[in-house]
C-alpha atoms as a PDB file:
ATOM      1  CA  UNK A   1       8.632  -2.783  -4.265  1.00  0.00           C
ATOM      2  CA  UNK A   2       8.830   0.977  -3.684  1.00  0.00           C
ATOM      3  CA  UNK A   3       6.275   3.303  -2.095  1.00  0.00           C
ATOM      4  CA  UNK A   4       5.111   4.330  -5.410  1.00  0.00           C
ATOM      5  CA  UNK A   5       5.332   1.383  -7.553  1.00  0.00           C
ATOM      6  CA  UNK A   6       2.693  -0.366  -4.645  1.00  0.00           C
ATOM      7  CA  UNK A   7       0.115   2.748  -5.711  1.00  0.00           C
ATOM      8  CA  UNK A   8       0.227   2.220  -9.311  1.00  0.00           C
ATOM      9  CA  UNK A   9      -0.236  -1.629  -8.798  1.00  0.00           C
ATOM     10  CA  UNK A  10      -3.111  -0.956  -6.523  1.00  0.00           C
ATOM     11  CA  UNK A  11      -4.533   2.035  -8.339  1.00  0.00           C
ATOM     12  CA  UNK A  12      -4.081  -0.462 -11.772  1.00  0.00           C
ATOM     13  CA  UNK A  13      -6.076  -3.292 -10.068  1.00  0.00           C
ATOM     14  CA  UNK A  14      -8.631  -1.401  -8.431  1.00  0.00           C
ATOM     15  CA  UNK A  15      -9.617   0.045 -11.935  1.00  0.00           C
ATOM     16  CA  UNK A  16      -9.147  -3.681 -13.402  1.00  0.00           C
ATOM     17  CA  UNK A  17      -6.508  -2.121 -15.755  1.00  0.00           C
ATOM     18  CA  UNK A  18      -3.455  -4.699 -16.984  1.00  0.00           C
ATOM     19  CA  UNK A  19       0.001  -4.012 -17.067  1.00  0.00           C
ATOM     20  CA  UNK A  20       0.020  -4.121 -20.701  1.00  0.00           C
ATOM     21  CA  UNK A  21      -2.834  -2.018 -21.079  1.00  0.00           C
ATOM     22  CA  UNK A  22      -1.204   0.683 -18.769  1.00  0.00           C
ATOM     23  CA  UNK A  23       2.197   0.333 -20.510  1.00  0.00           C
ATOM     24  CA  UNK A  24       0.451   1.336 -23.860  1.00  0.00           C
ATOM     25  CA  UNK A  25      -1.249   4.276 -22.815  1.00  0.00           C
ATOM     26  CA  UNK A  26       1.723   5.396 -20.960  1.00  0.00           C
ATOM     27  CA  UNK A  27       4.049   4.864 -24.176  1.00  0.00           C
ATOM     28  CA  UNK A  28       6.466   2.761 -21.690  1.00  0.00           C
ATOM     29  CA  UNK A  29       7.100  -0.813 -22.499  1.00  0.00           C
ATOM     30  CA  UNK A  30       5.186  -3.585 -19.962  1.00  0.00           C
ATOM     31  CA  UNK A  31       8.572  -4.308 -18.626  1.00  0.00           C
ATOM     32  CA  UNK A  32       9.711  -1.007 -18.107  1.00  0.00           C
ATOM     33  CA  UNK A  33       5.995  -0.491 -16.264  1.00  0.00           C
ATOM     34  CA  UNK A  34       6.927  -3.901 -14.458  1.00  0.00           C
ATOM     35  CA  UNK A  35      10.128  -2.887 -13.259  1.00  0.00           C
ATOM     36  CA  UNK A  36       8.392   0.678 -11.934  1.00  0.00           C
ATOM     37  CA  UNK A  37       6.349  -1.746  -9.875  1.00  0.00           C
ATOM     38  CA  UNK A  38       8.710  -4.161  -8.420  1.00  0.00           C
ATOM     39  CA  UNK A  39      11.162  -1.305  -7.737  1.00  0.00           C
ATOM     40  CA  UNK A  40      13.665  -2.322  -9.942  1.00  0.00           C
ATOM     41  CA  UNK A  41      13.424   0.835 -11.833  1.00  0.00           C
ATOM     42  CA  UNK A  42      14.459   4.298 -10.217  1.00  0.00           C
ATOM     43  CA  UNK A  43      11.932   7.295  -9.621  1.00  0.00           C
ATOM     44  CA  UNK A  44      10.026   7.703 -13.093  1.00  0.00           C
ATOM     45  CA  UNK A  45      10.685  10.779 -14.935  1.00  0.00           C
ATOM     46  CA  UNK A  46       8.407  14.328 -14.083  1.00  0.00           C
ATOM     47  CA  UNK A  47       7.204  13.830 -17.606  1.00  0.00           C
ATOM     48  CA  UNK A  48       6.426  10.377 -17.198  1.00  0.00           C
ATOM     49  CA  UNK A  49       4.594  10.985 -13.368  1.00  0.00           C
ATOM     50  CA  UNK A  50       2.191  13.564 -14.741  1.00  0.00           C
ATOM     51  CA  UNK A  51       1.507  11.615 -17.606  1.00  0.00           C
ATOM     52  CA  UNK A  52       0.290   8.875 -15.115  1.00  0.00           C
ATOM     53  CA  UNK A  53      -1.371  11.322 -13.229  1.00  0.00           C
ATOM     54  CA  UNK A  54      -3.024  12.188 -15.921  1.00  0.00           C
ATOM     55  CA  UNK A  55      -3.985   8.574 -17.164  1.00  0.00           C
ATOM     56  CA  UNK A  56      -5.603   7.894 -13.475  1.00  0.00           C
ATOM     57  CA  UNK A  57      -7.051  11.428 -13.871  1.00  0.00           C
ATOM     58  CA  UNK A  58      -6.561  11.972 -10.294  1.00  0.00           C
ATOM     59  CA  UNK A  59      -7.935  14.867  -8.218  1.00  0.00           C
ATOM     60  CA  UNK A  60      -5.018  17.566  -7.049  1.00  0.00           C
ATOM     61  CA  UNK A  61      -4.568  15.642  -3.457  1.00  0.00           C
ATOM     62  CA  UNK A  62      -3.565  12.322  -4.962  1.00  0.00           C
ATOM     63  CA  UNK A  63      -1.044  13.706  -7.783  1.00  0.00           C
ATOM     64  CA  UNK A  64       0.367  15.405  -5.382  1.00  0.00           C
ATOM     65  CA  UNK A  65       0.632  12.225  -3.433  1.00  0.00           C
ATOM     66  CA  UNK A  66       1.639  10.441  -6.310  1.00  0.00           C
ATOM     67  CA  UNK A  67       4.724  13.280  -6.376  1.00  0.00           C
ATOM     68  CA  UNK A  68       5.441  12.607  -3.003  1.00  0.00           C
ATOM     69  CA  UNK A  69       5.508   8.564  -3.392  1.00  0.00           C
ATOM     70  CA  UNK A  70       7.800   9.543  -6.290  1.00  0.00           C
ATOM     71  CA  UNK A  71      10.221  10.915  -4.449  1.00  0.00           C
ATOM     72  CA  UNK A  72      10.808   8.315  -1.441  1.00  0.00           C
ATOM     73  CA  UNK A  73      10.709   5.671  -3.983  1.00  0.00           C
ATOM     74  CA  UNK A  74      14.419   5.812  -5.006  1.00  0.00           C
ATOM     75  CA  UNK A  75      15.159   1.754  -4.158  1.00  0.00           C
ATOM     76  CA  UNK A  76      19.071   2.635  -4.585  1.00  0.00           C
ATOM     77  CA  UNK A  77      19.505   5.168  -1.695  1.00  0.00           C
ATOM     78  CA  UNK A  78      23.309   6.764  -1.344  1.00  0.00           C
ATOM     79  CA  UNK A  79      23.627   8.581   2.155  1.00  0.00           C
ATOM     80  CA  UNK A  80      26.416  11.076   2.430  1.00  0.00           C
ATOM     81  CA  UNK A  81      27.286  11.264   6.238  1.00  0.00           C
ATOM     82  CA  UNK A  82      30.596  13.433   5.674  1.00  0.00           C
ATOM     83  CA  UNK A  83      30.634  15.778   8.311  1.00  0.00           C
ATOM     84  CA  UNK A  84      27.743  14.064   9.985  1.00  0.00           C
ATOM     85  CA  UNK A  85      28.764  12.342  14.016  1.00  0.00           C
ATOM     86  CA  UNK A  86      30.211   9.517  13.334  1.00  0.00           C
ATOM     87  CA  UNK A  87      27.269   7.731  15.114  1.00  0.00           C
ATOM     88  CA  UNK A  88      25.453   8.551  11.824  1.00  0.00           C
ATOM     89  CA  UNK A  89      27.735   7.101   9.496  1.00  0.00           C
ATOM     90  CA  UNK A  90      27.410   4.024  12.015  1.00  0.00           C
ATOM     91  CA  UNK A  91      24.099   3.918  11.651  1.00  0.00           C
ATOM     92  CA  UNK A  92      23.776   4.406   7.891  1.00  0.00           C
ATOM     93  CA  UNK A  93      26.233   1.556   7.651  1.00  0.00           C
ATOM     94  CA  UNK A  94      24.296  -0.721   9.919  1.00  0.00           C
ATOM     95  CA  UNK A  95      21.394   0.147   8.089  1.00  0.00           C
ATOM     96  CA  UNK A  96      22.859  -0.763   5.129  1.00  0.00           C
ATOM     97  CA  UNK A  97      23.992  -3.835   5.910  1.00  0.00           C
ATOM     98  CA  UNK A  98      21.040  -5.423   8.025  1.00  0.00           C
ATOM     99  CA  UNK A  99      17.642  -3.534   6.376  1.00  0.00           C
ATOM    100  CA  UNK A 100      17.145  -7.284   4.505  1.00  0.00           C
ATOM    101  CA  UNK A 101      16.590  -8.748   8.086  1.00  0.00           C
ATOM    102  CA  UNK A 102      13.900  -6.205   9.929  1.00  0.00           C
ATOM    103  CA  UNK A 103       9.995  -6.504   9.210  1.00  0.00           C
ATOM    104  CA  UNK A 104       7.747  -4.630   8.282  1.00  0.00           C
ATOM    105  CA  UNK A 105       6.900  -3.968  11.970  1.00  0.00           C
ATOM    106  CA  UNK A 106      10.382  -2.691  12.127  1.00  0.00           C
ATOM    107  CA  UNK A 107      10.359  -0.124   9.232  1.00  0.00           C
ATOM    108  CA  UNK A 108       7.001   1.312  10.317  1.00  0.00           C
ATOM    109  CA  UNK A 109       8.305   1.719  14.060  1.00  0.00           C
ATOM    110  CA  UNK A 110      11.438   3.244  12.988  1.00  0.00           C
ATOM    111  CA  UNK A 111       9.854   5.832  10.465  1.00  0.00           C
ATOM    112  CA  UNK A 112       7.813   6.781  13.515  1.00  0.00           C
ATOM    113  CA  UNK A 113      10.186   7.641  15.231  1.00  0.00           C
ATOM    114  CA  UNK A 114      12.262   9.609  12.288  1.00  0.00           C
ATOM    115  CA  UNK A 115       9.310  11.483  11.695  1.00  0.00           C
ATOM    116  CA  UNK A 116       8.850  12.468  15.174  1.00  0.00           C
ATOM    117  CA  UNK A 117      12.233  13.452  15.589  1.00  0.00           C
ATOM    118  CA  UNK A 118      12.981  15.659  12.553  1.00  0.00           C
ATOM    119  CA  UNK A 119       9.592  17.247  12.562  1.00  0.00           C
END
């Protein structure tokens, strides 16, 4: 599941609103809406994100943290470390390979530290 498609489930059941319901409004089929969700669909469309934005009828703070969610919810990330150290193509790769095997205790630690670093 991606950042974004764990909002629109939550925002969905905390308005009691089904998937199919949703879908309709939206003009997307329930799968397509399904595979949003899940993550097994890539970042919606602008179109499509303001027209859920607009569905929710959000204030400004949330749409734009719907737009944000949007973003980091890519679930097929490419990383180009050419020209990088090669410590970061290292560490892309291990990434890569072993992310299936960490917790969530692990992700959360480790964008802690990302954000502390780059910031």
């Amino acid at each position: 599941m991606t950042p974004l498609g764990a909002r629109l489930r939550a925002m969905r059941r905390e308005r009691s609103i089904s998937l199919k319901t949703m879908a309709g409004a939206l003009d997307v089929s329930s799968a397509y809406l399904s595979a949003l969700e899940h993550g097994k669909r890539g970042k919606p469309t602008w179109f499509l994100l303001n027209r859920i934005i607009t569905y929710f009828n959000v204030i400004w703070d949330e749409a734009e943290d719907l737009q944000r969610l949007a973003e980091l919810s890519d679930p097929r990330v490419t990383i180009d470390t050419a020209g990088l150290a090669p410590e970061a193509t290292e560490f892309a790769n291990r990434l890569a390979r072993d992310i299936r095997r960490l917790a969530p205790a692990d992700f959360i630690a480790l964008k802690t530290e990302l954000l502390k670093r780059v910031r």
